[in-house]
Structure formats: C-alpha cells, structure tokens
PDB file of N, CA and C in Angstrom:
ATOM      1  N   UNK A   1      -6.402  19.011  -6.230  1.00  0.00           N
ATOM      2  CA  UNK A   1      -5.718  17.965  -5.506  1.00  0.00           C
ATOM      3  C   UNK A   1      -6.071  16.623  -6.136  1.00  0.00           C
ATOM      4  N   UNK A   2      -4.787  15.774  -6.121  1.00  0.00           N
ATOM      5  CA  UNK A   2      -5.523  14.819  -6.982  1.00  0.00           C
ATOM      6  C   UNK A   2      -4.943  13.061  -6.050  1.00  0.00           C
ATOM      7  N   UNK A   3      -5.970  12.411  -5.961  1.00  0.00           N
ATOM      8  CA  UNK A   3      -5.900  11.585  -5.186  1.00  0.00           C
ATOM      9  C   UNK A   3      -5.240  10.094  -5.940  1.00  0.00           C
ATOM     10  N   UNK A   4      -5.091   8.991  -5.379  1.00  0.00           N
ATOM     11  CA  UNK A   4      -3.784   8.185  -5.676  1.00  0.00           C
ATOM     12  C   UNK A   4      -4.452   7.021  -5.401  1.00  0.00           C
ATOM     13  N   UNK A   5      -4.666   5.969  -6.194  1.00  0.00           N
ATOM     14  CA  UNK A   5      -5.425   5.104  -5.683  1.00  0.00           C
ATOM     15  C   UNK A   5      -4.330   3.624  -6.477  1.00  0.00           C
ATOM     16  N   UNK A   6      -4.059   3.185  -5.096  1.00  0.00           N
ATOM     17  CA  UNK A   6      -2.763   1.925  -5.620  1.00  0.00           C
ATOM     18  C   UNK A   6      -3.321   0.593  -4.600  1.00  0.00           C
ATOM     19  N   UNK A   7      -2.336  -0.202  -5.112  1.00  0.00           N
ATOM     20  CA  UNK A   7      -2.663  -1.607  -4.220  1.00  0.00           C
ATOM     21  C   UNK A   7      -1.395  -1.588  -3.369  1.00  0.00           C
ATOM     22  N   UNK A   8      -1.508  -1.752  -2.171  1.00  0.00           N
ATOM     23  CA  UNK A   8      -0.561  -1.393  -1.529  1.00  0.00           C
ATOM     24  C   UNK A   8       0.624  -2.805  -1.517  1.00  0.00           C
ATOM     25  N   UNK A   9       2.000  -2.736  -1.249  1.00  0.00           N
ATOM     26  CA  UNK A   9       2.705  -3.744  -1.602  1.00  0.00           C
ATOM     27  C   UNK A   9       2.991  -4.639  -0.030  1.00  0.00           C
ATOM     28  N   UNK A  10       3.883  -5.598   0.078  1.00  0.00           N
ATOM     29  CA  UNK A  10       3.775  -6.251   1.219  1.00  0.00           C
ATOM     30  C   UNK A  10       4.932  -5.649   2.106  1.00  0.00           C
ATOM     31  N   UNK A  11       4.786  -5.012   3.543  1.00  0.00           N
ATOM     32  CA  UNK A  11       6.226  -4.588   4.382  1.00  0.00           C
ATOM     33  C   UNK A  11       6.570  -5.709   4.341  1.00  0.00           C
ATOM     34  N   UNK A  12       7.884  -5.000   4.738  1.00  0.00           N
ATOM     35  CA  UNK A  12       9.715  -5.914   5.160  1.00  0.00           C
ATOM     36  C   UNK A  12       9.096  -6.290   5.934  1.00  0.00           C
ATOM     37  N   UNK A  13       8.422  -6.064   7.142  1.00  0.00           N
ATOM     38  CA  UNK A  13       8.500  -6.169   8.566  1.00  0.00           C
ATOM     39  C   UNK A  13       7.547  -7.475   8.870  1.00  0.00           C
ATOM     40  N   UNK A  14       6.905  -7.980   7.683  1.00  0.00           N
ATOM     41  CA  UNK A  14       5.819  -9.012   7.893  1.00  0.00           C
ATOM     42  C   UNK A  14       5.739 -10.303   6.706  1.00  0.00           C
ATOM     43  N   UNK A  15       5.596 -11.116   7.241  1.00  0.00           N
ATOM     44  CA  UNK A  15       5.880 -12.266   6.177  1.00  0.00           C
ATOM     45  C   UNK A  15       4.854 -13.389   5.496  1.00  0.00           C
ATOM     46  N   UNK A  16       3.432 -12.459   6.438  1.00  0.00           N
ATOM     47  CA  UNK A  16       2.447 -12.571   5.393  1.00  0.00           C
ATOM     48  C   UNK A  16       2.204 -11.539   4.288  1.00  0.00           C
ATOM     49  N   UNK A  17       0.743 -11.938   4.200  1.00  0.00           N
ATOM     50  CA  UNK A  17       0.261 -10.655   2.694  1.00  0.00           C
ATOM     51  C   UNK A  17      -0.511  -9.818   3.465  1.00  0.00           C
ATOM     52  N   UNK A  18      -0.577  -9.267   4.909  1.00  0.00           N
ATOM     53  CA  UNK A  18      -1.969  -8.523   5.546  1.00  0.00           C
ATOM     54  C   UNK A  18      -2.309  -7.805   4.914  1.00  0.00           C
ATOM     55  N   UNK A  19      -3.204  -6.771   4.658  1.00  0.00           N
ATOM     56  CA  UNK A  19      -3.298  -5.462   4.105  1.00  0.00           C
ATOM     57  C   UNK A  19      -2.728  -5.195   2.686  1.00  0.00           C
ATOM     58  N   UNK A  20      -2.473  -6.691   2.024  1.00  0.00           N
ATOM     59  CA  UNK A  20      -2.427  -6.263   0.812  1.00  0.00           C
ATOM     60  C   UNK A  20      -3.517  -6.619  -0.547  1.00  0.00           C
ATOM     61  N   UNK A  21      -4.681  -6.738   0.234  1.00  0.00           N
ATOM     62  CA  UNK A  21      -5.735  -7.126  -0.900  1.00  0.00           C
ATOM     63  C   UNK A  21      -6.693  -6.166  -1.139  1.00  0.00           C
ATOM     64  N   UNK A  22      -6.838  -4.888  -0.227  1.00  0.00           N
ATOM     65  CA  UNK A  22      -7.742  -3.964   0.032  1.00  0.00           C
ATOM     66  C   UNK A  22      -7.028  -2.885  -1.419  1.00  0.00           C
ATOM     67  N   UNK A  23      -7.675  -1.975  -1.785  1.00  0.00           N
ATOM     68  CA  UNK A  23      -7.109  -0.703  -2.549  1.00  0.00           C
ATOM     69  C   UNK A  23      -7.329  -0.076  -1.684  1.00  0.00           C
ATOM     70  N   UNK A  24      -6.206   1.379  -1.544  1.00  0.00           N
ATOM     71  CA  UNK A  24      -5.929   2.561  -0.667  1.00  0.00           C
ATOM     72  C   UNK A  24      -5.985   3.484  -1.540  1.00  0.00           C
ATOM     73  N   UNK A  25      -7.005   4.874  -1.132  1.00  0.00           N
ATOM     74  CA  UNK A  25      -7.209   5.679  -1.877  1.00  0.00           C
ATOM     75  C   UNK A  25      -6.290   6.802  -0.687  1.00  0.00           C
ATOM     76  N   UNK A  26      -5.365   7.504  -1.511  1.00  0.00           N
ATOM     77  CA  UNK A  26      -4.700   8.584  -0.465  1.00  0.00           C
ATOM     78  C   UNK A  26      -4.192   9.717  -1.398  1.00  0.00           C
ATOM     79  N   UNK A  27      -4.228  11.085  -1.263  1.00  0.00           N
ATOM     80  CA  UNK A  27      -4.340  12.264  -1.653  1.00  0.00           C
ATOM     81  C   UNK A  27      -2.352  12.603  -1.652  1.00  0.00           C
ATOM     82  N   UNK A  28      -2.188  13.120  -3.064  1.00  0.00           N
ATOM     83  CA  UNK A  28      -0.876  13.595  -3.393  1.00  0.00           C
ATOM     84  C   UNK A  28      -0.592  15.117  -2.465  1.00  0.00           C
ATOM     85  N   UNK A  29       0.910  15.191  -1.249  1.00  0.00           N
ATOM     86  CA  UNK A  29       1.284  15.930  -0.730  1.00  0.00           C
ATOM     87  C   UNK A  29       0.718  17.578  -1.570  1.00  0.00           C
ATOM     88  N   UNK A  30       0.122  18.322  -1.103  1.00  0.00           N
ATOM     89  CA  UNK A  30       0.385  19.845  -1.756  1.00  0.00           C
ATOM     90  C   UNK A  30       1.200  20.933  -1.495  1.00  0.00           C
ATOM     91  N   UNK A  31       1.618  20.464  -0.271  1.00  0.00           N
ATOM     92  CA  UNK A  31       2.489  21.324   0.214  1.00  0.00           C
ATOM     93  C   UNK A  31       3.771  20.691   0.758  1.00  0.00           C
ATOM     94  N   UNK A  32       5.147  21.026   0.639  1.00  0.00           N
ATOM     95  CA  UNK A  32       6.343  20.113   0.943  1.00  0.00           C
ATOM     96  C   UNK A  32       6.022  20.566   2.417  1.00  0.00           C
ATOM     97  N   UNK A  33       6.653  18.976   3.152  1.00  0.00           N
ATOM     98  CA  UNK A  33       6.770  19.368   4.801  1.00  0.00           C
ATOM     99  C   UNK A  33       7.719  20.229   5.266  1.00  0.00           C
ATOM    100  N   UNK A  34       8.066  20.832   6.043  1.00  0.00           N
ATOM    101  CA  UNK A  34       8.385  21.864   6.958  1.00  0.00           C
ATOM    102  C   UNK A  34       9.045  21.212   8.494  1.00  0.00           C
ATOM    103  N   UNK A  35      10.499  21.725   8.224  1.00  0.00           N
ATOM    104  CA  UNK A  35      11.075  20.884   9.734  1.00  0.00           C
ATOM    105  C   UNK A  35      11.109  22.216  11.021  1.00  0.00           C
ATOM    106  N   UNK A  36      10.414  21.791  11.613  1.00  0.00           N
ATOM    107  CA  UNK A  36      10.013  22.630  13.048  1.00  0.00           C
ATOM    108  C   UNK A  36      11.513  23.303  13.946  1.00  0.00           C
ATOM    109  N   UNK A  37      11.741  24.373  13.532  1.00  0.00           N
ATOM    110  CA  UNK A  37      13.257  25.004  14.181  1.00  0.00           C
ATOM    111  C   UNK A  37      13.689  24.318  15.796  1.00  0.00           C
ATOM    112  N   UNK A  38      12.495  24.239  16.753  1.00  0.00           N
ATOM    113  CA  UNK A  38      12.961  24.343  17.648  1.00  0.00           C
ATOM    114  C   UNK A  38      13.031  22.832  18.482  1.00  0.00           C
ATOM    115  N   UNK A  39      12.591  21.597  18.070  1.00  0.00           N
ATOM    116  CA  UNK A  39      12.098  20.126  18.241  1.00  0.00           C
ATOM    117  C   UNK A  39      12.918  19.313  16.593  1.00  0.00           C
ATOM    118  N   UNK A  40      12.812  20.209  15.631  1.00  0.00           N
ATOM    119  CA  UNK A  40      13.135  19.658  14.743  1.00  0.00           C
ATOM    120  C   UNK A  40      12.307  18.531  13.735  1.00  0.00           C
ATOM    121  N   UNK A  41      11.078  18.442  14.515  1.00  0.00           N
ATOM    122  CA  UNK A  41       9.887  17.674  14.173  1.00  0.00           C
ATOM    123  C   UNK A  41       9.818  18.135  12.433  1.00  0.00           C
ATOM    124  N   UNK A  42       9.027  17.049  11.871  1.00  0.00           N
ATOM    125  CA  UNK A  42       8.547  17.400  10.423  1.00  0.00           C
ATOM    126  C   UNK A  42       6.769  17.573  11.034  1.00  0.00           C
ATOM    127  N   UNK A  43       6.360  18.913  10.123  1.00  0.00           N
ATOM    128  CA  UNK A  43       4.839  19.189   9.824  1.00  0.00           C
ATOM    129  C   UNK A  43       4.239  19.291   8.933  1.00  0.00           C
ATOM    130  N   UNK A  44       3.382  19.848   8.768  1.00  0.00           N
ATOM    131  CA  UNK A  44       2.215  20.097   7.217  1.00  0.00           C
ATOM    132  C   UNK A  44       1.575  20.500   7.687  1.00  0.00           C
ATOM    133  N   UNK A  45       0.886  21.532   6.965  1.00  0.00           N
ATOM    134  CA  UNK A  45      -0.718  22.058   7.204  1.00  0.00           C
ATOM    135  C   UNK A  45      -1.462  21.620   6.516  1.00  0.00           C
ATOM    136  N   UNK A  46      -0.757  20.720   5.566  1.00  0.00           N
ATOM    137  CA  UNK A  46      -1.919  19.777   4.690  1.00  0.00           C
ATOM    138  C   UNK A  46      -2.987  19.022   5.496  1.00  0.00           C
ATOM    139  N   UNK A  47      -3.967  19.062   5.706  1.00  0.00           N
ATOM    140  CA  UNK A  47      -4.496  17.930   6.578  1.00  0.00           C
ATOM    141  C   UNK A  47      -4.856  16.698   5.712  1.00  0.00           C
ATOM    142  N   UNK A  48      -5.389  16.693   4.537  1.00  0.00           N
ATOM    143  CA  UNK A  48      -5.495  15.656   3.292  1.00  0.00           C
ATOM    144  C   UNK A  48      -4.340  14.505   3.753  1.00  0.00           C
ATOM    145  N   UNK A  49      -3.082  14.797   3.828  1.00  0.00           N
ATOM    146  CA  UNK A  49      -1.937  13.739   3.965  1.00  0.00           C
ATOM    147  C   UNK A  49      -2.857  12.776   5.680  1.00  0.00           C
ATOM    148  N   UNK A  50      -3.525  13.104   5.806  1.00  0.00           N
ATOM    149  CA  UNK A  50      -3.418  12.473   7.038  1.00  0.00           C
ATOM    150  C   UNK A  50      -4.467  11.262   6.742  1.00  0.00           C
ATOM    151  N   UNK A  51      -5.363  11.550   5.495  1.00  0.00           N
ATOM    152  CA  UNK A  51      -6.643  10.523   5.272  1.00  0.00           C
ATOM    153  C   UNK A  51      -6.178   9.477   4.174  1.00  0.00           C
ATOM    154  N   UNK A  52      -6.576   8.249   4.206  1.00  0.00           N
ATOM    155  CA  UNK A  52      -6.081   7.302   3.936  1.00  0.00           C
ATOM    156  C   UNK A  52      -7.373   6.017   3.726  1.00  0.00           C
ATOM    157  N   UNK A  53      -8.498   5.626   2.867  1.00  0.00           N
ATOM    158  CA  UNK A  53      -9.061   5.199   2.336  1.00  0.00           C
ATOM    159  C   UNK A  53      -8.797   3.488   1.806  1.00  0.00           C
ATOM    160  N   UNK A  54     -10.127   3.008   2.795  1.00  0.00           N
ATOM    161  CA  UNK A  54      -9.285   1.421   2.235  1.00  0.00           C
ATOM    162  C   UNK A  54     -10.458   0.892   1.676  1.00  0.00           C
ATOM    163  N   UNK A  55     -10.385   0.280   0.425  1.00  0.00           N
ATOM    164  CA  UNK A  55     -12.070  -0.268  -0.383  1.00  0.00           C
ATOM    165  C   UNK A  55     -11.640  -1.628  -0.938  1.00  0.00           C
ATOM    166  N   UNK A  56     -12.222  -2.498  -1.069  1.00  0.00           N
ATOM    167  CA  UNK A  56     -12.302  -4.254  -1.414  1.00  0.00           C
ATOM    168  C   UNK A  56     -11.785  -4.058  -2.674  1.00  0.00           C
ATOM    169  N   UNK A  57     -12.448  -3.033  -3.503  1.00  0.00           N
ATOM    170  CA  UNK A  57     -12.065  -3.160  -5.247  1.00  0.00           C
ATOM    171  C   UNK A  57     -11.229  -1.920  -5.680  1.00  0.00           C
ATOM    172  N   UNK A  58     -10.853  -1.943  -6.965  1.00  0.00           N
ATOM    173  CA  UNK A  58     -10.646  -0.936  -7.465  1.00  0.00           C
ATOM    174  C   UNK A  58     -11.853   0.101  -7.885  1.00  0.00           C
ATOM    175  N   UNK A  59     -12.732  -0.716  -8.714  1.00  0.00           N
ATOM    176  CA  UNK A  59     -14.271  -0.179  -8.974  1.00  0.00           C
ATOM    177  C   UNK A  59     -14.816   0.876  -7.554  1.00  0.00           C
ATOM    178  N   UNK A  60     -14.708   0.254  -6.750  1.00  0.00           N
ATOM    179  CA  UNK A  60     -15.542   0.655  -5.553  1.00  0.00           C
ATOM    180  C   UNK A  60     -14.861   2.110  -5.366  1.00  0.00           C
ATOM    181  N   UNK A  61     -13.441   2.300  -5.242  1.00  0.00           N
ATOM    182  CA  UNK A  61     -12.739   3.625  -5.200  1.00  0.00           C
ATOM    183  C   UNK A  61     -12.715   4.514  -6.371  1.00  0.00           C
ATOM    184  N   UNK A  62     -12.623   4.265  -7.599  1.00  0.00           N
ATOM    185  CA  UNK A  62     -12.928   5.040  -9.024  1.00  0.00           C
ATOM    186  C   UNK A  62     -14.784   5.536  -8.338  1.00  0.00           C
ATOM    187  N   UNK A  63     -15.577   4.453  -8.067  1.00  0.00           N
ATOM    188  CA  UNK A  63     -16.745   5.492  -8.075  1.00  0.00           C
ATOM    189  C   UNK A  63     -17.045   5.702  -6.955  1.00  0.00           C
ATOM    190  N   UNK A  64     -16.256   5.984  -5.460  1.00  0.00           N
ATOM    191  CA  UNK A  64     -16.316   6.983  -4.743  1.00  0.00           C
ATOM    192  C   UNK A  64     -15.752   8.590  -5.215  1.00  0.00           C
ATOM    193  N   UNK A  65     -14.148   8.494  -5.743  1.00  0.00           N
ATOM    194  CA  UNK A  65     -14.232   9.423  -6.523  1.00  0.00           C
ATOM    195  C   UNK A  65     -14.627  10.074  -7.534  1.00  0.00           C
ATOM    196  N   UNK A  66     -15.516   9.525  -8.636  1.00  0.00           N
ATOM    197  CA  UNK A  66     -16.678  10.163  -9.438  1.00  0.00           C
ATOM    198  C   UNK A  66     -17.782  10.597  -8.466  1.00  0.00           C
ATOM    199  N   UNK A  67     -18.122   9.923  -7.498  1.00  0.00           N
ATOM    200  CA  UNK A  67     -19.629  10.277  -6.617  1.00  0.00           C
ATOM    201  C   UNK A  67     -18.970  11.776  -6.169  1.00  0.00           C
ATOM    202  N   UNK A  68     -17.996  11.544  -5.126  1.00  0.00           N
ATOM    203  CA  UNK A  68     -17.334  12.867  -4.691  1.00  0.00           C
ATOM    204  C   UNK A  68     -16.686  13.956  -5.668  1.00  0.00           C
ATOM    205  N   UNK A  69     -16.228  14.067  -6.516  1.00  0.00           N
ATOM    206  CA  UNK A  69     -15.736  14.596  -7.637  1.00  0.00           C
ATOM    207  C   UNK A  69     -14.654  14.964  -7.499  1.00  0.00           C
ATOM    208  N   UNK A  70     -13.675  13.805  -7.137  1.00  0.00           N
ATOM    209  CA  UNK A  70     -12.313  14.037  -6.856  1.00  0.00           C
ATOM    210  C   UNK A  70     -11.464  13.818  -7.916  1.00  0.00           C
ATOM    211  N   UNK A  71     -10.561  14.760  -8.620  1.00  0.00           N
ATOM    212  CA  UNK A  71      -9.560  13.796  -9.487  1.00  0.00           C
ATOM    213  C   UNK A  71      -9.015  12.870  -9.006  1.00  0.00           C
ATOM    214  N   UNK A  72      -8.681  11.879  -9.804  1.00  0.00           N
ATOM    215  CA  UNK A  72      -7.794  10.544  -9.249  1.00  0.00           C
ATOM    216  C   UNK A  72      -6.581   9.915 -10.219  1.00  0.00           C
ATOM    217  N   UNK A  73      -5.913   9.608 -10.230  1.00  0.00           N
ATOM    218  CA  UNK A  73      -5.073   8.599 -11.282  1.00  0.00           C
ATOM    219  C   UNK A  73      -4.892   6.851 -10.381  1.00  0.00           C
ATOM    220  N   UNK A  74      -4.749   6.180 -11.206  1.00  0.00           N
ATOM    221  CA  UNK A  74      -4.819   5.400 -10.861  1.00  0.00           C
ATOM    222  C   UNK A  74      -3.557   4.636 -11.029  1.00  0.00           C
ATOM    223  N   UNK A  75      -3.091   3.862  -9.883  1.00  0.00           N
ATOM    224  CA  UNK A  75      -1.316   3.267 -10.147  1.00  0.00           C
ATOM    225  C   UNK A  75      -1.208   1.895 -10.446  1.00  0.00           C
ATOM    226  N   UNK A  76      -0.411   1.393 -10.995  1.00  0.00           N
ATOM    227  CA  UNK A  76       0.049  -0.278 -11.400  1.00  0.00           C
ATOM    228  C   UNK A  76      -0.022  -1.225 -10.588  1.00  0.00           C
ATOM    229  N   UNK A  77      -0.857  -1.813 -11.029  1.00  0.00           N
ATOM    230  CA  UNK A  77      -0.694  -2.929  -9.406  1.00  0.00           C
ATOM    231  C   UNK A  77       0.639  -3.944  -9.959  1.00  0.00           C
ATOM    232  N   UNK A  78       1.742  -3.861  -8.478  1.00  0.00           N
ATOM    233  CA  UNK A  78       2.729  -4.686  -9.067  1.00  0.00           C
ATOM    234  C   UNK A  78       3.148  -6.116  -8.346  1.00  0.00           C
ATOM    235  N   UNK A  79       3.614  -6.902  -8.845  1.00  0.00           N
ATOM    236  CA  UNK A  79       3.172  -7.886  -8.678  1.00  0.00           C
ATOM    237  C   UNK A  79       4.445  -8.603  -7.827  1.00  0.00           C
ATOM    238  N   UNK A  80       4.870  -9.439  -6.683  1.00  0.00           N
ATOM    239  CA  UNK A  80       5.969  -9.596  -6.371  1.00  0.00           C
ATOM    240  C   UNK A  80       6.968 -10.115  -7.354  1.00  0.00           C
ATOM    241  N   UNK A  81       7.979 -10.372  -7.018  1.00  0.00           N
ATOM    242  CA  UNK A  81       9.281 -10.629  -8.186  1.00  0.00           C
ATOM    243  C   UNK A  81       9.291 -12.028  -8.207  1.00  0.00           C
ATOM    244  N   UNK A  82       8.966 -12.482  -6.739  1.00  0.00           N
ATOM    245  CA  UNK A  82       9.387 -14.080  -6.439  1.00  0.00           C
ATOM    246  C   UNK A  82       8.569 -14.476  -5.570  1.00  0.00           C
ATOM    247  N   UNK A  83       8.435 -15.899  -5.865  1.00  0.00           N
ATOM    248  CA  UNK A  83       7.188 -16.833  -4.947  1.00  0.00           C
ATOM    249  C   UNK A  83       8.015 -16.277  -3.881  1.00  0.00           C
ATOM    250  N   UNK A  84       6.898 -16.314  -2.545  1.00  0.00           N
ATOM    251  CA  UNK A  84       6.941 -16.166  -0.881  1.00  0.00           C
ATOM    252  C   UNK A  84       6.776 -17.534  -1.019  1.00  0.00           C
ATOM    253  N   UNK A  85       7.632 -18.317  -0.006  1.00  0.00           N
ATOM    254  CA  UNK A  85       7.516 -18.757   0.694  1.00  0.00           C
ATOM    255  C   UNK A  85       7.532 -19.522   2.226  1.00  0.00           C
ATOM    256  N   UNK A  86       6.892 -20.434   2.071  1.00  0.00           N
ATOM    257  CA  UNK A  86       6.562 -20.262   4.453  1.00  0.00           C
ATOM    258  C   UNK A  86       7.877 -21.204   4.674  1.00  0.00           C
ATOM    259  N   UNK A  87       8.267 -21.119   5.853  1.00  0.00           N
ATOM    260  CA  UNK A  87       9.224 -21.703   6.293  1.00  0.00           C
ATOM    261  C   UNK A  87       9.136 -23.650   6.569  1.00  0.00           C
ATOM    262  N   UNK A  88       7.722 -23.995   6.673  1.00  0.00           N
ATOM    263  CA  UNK A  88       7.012 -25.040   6.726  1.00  0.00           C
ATOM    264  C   UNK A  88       7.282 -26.088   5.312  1.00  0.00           C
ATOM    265  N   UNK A  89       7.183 -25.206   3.895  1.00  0.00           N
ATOM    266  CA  UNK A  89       7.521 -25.583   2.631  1.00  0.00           C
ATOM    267  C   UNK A  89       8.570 -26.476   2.753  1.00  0.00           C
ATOM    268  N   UNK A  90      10.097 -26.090   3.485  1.00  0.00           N
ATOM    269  CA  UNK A  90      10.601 -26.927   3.398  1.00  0.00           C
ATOM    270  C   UNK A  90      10.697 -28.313   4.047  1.00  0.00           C
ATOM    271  N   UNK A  91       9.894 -28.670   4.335  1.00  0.00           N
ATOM    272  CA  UNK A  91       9.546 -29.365   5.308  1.00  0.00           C
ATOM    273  C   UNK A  91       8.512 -30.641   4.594  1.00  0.00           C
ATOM    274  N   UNK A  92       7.986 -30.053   3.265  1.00  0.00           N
ATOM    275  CA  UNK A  92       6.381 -30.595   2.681  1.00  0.00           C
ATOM    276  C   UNK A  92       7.367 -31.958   1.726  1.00  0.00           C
ATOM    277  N   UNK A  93       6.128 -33.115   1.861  1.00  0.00           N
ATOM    278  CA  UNK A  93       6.194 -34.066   0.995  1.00  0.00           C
ATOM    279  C   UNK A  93       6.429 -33.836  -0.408  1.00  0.00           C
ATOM    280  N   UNK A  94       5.422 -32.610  -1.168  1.00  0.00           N
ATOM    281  CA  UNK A  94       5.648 -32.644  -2.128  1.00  0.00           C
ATOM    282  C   UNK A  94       6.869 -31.532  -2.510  1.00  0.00           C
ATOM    283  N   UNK A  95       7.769 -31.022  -1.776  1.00  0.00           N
ATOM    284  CA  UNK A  95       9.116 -30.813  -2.031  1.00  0.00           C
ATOM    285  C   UNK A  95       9.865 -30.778  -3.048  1.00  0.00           C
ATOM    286  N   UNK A  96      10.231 -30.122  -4.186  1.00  0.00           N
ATOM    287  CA  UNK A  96      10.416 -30.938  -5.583  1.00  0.00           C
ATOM    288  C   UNK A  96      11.965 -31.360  -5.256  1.00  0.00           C
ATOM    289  N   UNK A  97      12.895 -30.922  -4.028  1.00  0.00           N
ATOM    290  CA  UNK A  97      14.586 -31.535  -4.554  1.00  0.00           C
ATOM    291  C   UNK A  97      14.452 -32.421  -3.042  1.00  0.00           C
ATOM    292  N   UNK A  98      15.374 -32.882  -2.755  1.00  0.00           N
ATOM    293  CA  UNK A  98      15.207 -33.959  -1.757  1.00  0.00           C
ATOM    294  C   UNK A  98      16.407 -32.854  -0.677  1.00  0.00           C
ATOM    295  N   UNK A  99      14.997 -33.578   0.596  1.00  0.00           N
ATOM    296  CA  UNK A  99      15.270 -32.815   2.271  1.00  0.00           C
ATOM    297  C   UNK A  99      16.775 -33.074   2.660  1.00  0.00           C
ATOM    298  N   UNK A 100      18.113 -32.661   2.522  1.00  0.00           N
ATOM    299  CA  UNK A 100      18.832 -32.882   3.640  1.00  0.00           C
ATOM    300  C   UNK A 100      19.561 -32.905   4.951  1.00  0.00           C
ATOM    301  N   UNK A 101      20.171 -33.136   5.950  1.00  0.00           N
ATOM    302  CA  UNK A 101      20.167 -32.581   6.525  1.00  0.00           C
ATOM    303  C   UNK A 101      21.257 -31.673   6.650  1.00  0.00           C
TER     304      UNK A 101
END
C-alpha cells in the first residue's frame, strides 16, 4: 500500500487559505468502492481510506514514513493560478487603477 503525501489545495467553499499550509499524508484506495444493493450507499472494507495525517512539513511526513516503513510518493505542490484577493482590496489606498463608482 502506498501512501500519498500532497499539500492540500484551497476549497470552493472558503475564501481563505485554512488548512492549506499543513502536508496530508493519506493512503491510495486498494480496493474500488462497492454500492450497497439495498440503501444504495457507497462502502469499502478498506479501513486505510479512512486515516488521514496532517504534519507542519514535508520532512516531518517523509520521516514518519521511513520510521514506520511505509512506501510513499510524494505529489507537486501546486501553486494557485491567480492572486486571491479580499474584497476590502478594493477599497485600499494603494489601489493601482482609480475607485469608481
């Protein structure tokens, strides 16, 4: 089993950066899910999919998995496309085009 260690990117749903400075170490599916005949629910008997690992560095997760002896690969940290910015910006003195109304 080989575990996945990425920087996680920013949700739609939030318009800060929360939870995106930590690395997440999380384990590749081994088994495809399974839709439950009678509820229709999705399952797994994987229990691995359910653990989810959060560490300050990258370093810090590479040598939990050497300590533990987990394979790992490691993913691209990617970078947004375009400045965020706050809704307040338009609003700032230093503004570079002029406020109208």
């Amino acid at each position: 089993m080989t575990a996945r260690i990425y920087k996680p990117t920013k949700t739609a749903m939030q318009s800060g950066k929360a939870k995106t400075k930590d690395w997440v170490l999380d384990y590749d599916p081994e088994q495809p899910r399974t839709v439950e005949p009678l509820m229709g629910w999705t399952s797994s008997s994987d229990m691995r999919q359910q653990l989810k690992l959060n560490f300050a560095s990258k370093e810090e997760a590479v040598a939990y998995c050497e300590r533990e002896g987990i394979a790992f690969r490691i993913l691209p940290d990617k970078e947004p496309a375009r400045r965020t910015m706050s809704y307040s910006d338009n609003f700032a003195f230093t503004r570079r085009g002029a406020w109208t109304h």
